[in-house]
C-alpha atoms as a PDB file:
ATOM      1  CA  UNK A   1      -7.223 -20.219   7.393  1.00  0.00           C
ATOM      2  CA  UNK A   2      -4.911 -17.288   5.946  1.00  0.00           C
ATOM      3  CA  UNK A   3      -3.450 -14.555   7.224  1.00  0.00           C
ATOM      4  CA  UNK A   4      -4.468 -11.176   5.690  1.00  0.00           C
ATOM      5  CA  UNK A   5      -2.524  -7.770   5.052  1.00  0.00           C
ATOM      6  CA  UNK A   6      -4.138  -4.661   4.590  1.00  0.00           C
ATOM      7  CA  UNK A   7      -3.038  -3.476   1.049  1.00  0.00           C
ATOM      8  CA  UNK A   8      -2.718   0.212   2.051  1.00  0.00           C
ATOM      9  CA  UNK A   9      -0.667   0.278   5.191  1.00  0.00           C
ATOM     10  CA  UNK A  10       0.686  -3.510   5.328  1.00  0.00           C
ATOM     11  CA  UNK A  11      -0.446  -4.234   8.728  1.00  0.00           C
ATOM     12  CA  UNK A  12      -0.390  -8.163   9.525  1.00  0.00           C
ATOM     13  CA  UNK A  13      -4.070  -9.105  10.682  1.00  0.00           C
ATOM     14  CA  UNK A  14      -5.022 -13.057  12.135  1.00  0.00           C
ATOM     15  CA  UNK A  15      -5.996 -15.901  10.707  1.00  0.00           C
ATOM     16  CA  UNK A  16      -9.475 -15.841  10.064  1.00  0.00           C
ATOM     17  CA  UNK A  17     -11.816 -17.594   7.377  1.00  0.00           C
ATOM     18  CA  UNK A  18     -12.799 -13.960   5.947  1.00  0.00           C
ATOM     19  CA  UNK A  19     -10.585 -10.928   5.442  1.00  0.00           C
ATOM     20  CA  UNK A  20     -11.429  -8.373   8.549  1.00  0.00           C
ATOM     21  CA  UNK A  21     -14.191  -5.502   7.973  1.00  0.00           C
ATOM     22  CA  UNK A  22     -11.953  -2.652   8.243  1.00  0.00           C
ATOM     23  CA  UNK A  23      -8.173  -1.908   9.092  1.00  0.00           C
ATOM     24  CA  UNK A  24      -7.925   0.406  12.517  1.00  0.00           C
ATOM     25  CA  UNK A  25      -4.684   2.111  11.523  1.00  0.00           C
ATOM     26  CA  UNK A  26      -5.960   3.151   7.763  1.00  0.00           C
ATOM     27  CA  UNK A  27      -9.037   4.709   9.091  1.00  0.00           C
ATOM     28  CA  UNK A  28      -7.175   6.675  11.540  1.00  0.00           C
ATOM     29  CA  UNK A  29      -6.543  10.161  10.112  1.00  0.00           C
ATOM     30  CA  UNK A  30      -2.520   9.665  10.365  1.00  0.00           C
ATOM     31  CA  UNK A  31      -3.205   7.134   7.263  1.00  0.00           C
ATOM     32  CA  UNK A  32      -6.167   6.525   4.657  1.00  0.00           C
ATOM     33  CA  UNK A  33      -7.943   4.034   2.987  1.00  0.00           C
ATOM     34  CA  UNK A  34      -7.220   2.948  -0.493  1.00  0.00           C
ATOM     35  CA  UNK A  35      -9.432   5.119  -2.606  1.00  0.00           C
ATOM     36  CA  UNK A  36     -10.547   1.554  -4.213  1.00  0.00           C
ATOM     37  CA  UNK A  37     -11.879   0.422  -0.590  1.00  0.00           C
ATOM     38  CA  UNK A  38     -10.705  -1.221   1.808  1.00  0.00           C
ATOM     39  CA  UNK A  39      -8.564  -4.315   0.023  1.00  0.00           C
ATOM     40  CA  UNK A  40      -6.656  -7.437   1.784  1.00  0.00           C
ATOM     41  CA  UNK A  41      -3.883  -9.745   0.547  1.00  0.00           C
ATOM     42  CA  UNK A  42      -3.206 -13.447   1.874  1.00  0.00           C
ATOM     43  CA  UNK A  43       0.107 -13.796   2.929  1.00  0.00           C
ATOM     44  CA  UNK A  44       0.802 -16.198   0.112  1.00  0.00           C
ATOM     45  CA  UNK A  45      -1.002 -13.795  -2.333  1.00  0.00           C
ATOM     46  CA  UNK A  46       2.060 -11.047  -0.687  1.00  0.00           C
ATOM     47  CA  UNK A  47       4.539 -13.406  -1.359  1.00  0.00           C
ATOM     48  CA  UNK A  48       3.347 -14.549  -5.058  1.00  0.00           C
ATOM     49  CA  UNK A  49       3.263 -10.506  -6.098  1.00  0.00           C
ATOM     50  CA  UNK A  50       6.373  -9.334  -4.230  1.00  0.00           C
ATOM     51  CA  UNK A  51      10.019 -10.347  -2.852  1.00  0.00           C
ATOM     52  CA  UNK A  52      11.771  -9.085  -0.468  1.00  0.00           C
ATOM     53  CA  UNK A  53      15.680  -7.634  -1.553  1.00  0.00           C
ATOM     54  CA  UNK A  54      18.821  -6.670   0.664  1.00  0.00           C
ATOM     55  CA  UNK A  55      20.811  -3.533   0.064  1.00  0.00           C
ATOM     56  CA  UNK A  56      23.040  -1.780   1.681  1.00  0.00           C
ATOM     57  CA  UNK A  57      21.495   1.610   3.121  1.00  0.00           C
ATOM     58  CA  UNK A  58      24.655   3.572   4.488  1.00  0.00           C
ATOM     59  CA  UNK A  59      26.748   1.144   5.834  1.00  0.00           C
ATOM     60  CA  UNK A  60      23.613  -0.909   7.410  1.00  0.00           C
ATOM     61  CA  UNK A  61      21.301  -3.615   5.689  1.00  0.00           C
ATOM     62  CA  UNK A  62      18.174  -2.869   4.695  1.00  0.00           C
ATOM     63  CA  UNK A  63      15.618  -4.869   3.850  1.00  0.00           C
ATOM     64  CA  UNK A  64      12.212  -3.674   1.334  1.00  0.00           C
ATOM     65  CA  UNK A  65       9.680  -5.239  -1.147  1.00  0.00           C
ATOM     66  CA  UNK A  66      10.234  -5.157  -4.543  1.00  0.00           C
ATOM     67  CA  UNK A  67       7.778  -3.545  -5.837  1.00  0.00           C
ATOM     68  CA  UNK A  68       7.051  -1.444  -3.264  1.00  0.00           C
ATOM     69  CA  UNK A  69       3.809  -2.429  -1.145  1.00  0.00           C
ATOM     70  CA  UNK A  70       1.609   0.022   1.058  1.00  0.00           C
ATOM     71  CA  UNK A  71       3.661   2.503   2.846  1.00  0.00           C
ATOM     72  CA  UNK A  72       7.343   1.410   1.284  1.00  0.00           C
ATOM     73  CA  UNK A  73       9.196   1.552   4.124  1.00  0.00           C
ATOM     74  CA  UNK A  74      12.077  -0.623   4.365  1.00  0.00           C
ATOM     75  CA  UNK A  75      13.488  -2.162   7.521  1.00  0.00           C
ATOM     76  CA  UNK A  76      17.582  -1.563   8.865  1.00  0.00           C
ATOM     77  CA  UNK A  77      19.811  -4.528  10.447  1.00  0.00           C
ATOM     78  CA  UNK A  78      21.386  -3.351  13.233  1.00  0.00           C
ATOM     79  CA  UNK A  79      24.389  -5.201  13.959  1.00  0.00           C
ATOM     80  CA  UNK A  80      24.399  -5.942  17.827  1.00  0.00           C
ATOM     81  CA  UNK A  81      26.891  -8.731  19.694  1.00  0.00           C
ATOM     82  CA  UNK A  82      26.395 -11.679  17.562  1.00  0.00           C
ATOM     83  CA  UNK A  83      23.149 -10.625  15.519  1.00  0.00           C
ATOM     84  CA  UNK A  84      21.457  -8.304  14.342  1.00  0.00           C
ATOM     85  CA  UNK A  85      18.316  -5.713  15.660  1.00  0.00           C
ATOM     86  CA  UNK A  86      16.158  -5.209  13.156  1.00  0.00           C
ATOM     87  CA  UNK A  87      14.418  -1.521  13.545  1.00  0.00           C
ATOM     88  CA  UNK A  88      11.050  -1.187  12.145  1.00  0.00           C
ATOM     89  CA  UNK A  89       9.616  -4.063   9.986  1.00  0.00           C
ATOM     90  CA  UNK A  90       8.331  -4.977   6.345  1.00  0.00           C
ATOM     91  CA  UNK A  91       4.955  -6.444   6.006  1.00  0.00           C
ATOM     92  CA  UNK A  92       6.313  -9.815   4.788  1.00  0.00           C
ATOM     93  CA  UNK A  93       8.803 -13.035   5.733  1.00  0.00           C
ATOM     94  CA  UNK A  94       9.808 -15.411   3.323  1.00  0.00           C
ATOM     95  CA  UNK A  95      11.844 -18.388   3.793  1.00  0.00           C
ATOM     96  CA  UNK A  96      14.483 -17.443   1.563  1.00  0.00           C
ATOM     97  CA  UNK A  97      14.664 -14.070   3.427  1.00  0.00           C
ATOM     98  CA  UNK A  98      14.778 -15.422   6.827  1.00  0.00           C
ATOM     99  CA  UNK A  99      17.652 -17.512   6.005  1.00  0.00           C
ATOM    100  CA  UNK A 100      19.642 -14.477   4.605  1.00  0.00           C
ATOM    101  CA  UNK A 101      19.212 -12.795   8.138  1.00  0.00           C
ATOM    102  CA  UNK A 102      20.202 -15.780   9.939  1.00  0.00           C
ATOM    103  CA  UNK A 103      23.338 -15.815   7.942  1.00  0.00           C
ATOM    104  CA  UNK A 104      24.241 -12.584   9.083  1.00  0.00           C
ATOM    105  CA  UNK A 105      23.701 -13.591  12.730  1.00  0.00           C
ATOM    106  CA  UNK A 106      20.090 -13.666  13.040  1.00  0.00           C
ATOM    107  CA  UNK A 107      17.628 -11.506  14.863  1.00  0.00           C
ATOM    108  CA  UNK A 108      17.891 -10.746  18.923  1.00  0.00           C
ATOM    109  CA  UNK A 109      15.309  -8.200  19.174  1.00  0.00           C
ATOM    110  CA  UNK A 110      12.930  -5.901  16.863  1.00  0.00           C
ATOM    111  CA  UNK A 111      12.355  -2.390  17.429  1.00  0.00           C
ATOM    112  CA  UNK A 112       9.297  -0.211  15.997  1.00  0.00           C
ATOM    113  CA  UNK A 113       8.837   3.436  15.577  1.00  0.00           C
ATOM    114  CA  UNK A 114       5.109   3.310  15.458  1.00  0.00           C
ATOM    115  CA  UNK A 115       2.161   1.442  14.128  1.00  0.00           C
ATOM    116  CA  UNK A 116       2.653   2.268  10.592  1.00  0.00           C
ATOM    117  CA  UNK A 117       5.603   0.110  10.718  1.00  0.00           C
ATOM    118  CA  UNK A 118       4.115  -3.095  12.295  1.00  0.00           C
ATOM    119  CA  UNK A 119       3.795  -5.450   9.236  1.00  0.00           C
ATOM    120  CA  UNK A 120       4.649  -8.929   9.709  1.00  0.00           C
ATOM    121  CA  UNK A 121       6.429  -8.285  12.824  1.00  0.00           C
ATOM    122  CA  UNK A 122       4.821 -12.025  14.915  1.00  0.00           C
ATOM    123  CA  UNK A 123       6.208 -13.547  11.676  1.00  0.00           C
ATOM    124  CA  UNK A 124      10.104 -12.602  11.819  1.00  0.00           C
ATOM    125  CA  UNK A 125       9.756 -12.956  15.413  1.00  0.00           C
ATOM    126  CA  UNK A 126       8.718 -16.242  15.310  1.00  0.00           C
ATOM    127  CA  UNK A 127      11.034 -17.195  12.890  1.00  0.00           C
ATOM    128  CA  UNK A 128      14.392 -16.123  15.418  1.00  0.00           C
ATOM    129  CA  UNK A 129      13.124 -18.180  18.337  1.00  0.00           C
ATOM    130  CA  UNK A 130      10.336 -15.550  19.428  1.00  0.00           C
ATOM    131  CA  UNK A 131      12.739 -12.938  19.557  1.00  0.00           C
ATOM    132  CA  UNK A 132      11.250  -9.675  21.519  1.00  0.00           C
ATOM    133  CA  UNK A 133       9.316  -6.978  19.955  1.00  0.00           C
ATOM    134  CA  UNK A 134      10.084  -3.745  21.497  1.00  0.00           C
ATOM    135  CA  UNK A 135       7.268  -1.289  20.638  1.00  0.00           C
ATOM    136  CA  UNK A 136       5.630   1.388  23.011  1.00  0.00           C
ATOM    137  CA  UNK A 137       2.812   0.793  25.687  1.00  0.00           C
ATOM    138  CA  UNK A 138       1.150   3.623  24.780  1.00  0.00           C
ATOM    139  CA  UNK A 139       1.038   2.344  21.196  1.00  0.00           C
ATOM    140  CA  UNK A 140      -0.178  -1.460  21.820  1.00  0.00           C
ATOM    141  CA  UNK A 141      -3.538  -0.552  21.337  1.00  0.00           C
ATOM    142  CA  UNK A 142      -2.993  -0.696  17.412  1.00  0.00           C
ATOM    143  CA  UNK A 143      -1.355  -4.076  17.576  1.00  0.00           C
ATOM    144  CA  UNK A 144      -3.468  -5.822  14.930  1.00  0.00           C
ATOM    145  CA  UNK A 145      -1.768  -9.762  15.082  1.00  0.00           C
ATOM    146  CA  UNK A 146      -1.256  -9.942  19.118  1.00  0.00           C
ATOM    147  CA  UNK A 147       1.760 -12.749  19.771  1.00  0.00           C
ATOM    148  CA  UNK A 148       3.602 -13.614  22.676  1.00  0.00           C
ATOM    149  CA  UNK A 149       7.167 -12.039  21.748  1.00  0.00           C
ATOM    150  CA  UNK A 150       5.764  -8.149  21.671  1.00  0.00           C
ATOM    151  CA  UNK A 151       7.204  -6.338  24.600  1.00  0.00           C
ATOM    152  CA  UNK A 152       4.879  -3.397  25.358  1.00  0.00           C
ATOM    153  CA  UNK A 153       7.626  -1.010  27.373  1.00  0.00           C
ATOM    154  CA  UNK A 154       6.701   2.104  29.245  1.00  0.00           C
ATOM    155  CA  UNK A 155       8.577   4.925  30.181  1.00  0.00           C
ATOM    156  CA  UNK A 156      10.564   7.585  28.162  1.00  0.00           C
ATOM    157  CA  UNK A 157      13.086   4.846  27.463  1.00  0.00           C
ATOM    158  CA  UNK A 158      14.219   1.814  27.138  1.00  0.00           C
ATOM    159  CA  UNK A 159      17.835  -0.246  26.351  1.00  0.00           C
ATOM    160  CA  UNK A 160      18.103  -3.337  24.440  1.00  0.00           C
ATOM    161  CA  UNK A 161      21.823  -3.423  25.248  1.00  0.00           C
ATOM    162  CA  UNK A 162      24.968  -1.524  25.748  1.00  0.00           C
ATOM    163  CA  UNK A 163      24.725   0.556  22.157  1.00  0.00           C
ATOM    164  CA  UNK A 164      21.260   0.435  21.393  1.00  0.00           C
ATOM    165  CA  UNK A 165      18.955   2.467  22.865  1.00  0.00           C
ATOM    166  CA  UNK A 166      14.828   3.220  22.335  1.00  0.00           C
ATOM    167  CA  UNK A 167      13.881   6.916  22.953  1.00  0.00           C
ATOM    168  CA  UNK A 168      10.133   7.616  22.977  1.00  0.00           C
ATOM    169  CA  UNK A 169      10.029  11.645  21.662  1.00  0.00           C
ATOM    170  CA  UNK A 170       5.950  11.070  20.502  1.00  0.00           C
ATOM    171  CA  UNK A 171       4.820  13.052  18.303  1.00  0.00           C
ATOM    172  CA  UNK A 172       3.683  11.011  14.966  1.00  0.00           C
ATOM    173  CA  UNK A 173       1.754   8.760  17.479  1.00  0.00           C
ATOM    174  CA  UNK A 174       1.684   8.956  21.578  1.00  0.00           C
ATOM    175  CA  UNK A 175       4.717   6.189  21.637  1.00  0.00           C
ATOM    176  CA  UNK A 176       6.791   7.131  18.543  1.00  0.00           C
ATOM    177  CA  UNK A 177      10.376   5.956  19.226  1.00  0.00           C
ATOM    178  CA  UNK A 178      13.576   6.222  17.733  1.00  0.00           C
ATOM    179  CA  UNK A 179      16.753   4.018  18.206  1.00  0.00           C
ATOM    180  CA  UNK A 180      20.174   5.522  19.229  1.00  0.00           C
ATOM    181  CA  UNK A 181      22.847   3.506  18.067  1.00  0.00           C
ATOM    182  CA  UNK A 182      25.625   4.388  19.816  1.00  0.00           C
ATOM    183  CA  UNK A 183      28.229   2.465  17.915  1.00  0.00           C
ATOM    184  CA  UNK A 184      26.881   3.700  14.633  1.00  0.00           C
ATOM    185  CA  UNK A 185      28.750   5.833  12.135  1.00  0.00           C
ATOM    186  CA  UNK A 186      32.153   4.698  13.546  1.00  0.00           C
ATOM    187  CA  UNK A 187      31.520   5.267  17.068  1.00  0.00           C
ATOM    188  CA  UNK A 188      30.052   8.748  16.477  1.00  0.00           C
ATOM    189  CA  UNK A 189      26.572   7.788  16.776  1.00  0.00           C
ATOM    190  CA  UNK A 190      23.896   7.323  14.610  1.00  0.00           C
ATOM    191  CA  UNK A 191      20.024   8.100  15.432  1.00  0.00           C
ATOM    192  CA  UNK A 192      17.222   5.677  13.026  1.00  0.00           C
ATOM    193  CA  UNK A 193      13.787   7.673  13.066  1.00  0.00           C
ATOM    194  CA  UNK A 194      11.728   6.268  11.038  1.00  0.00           C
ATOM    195  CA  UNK A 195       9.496   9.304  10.426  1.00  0.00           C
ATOM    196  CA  UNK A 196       8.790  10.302  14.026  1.00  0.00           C
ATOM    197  CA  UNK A 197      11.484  12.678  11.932  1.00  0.00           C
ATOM    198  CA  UNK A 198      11.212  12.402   8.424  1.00  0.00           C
ATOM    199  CA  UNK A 199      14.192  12.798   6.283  1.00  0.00           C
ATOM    200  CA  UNK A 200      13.540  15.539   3.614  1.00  0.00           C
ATOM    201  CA  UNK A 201      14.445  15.167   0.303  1.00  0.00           C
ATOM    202  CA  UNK A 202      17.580  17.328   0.341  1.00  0.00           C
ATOM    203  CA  UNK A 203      18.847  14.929   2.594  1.00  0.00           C
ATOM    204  CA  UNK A 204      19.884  17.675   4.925  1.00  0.00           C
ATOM    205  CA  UNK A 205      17.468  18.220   7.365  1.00  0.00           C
ATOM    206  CA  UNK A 206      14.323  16.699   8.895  1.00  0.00           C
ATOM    207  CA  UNK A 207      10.558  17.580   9.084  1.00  0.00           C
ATOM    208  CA  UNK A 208       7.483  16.605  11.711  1.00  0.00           C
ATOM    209  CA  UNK A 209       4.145  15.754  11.124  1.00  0.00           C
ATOM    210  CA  UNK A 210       1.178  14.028  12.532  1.00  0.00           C
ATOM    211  CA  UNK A 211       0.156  12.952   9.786  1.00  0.00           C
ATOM    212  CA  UNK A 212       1.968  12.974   6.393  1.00  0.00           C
ATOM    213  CA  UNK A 213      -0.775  11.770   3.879  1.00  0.00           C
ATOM    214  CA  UNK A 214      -3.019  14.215   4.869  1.00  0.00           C
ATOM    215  CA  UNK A 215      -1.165  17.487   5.745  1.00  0.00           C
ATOM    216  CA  UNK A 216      -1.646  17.686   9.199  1.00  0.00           C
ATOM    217  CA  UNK A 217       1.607  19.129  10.746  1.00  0.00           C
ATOM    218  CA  UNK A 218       2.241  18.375  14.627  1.00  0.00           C
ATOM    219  CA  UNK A 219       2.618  21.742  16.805  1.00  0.00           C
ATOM    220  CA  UNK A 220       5.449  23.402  18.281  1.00  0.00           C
ATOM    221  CA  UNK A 221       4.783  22.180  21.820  1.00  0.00           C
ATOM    222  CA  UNK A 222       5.198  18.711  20.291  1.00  0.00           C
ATOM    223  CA  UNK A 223       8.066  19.693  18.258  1.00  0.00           C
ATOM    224  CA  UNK A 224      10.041  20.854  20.917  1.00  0.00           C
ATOM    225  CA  UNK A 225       9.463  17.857  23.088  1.00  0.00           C
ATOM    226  CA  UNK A 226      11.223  16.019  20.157  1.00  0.00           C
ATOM    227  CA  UNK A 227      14.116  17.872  21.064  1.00  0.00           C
ATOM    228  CA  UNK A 228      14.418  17.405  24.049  1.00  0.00           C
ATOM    229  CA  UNK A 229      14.322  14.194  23.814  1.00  0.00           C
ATOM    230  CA  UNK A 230      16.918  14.010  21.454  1.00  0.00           C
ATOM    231  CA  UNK A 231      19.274  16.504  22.669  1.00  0.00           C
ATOM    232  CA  UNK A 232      21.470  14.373  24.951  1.00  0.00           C
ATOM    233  CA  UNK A 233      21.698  11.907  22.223  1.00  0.00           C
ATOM    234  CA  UNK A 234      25.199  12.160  20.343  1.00  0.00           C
ATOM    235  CA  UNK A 235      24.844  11.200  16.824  1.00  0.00           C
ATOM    236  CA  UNK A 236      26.567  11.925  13.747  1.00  0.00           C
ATOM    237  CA  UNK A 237      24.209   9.975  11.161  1.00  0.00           C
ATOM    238  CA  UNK A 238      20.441   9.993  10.448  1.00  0.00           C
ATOM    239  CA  UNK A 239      18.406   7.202   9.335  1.00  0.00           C
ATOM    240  CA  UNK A 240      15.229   7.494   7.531  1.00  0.00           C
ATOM    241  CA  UNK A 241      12.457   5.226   6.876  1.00  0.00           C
ATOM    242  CA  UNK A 242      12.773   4.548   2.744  1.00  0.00           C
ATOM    243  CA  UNK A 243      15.813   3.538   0.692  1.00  0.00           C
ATOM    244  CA  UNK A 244      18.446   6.402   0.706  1.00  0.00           C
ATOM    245  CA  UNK A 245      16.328   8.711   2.879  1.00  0.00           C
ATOM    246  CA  UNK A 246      19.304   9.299   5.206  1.00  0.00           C
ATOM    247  CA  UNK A 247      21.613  12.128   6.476  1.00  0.00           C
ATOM    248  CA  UNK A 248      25.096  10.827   6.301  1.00  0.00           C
ATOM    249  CA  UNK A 249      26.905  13.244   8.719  1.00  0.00           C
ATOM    250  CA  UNK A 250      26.877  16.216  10.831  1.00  0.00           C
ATOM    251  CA  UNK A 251      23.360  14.835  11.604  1.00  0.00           C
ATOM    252  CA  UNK A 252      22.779  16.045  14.895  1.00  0.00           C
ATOM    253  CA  UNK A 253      23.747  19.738  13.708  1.00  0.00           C
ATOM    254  CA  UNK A 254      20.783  19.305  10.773  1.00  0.00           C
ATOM    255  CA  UNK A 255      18.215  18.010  13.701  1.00  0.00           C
ATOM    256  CA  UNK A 256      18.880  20.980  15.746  1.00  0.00           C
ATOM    257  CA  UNK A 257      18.481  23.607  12.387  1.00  0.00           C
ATOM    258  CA  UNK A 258      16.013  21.644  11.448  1.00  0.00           C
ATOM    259  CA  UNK A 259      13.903  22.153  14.486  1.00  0.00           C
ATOM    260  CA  UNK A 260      14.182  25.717  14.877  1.00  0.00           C
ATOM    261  CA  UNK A 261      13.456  25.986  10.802  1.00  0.00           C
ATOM    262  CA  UNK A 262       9.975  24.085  11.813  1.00  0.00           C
ATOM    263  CA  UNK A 263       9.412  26.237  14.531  1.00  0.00           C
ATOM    264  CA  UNK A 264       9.881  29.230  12.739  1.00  0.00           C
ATOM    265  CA  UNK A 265       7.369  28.292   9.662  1.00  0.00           C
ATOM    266  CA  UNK A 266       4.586  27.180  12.043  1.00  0.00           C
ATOM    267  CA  UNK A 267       5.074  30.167  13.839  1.00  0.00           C
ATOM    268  CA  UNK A 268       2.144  33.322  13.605  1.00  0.00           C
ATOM    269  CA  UNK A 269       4.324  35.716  14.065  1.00  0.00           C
ATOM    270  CA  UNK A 270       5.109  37.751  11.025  1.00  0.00           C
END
């Protein structure tokens, strides 16, 4: 029996004779369903239309679909002892692929932001020796292909090893994370958001939302807890969750303007 992917947010479902009657995480209102209807993909249908490609993304390897599939988001390498991390996933694993990552070390762990970002995650996993999937307790409920490797971790958060760290701000979704990278950007830090901060196009600052697709912005209570979060993070680079979407330095500085900028245009006061 195949496995299906939802054609609008790339979410991995099981094996099962029929494509599933509906995708949870598209008819939340953070997403949407294709204005064609609801629409699957086998896995080998995934793999016959698209191919995955390696580039660098600011000093780290990134990994995408060519041409770009549901949400677009492309997943980072990040280099850790022998192997890599990879932060946030792609909703497909080919063999060619998976032999490009072992080469450069393989895979210890995978990290996600939030559900959006789930994909094929039981697949890569499997393919690095079950390697663990950190996402967020209070996220598991939108875990749509259940395997043994995912790692549902509590708390505010959570450290994979000496340099990388998982921060759980919220926001986006109740267990949005980000990863500090301590060794990142030459030692000066680096912070990968995926969009629990979203990288704005002039590459110089960084907006929240709850949901981006449909305008709804997140409030300045849940803006501010963000920040704190973040503030005893040191970082000097910011990772988005598309190709190029990054700030290359002074990051932390942008956050911190960027915040108060939010603030300010959410704000009633005249």
């Amino acid at each position: 029996m195949p496995l299906w992917s939802c054609e609008q947010c790339g979410a991995q479902f099981p094996e099962t004779a029929a494509p599933p009657p509906a995708c949870p995480i598209c008819e939340d209102e953070r997403q949407y369903v294709n204005w064609k209807g609801q629409a699957w993909l086998t896995r080998e249908e995934l793999a016959q239309r698209h191919r995955l490609v390696f580039r660098d993304d600011l000093g780290l390897v990134g990994i995408g679909l060519e041409p770009s599939f549901a949400i677009g988001q492309r997943a980072l390498l990040v280099p850790d002892g022998g192997g890599c991390v990879m932060w946030d996933c792609v909703p497909l694993a080919t063999p060619e692929a998976i032999a490009h990552v072992a080469s450069l070390g393989g895979l210890t762990a995978i990290a996600i932001s939030h559900p959006h970002y789930y994909g094929a995650v039981a697949d890569w996993s499997a393919a690095f020796d079950n390697a663990p999937v950190y996402l967020h307790g209070d996220d598991a409920q939108w875990v749509t292909r259940q395997h043994s490797a995912i790692v549902p971790w509590r708390g505010d958060s959570h450290r994979i090893s000496d340099d990388i760290l998982l921060v759980r701000p919220g926001g986006h979704f109740a267990g949005a994370t980000v990863l500090h990278w301590r060794a990142g950007a030459e030692g000066r830090g680096a912070l990968l958001t995926g969009d629990v901060a979203m990288v704005a196009m002039d590459r110089s600052s960084v907006s929240f939302m709850y949901s981006y697709p449909n305008y709804i912005p997140l409030n300045a209570a849940a803006v501010r807890t963000i920040a704190r979060a973040i503030a005893p993070l040191a970082f000097d680079s910011l990772y988005g969750a598309w190709w190029g979407k990054n700030i290359a330095s002074d990051a932390k500085a942008a956050f911190d303007r960027s915040v108060q900028r939010y603030i300010a245009a959410i704000s009633d006061r005249g």
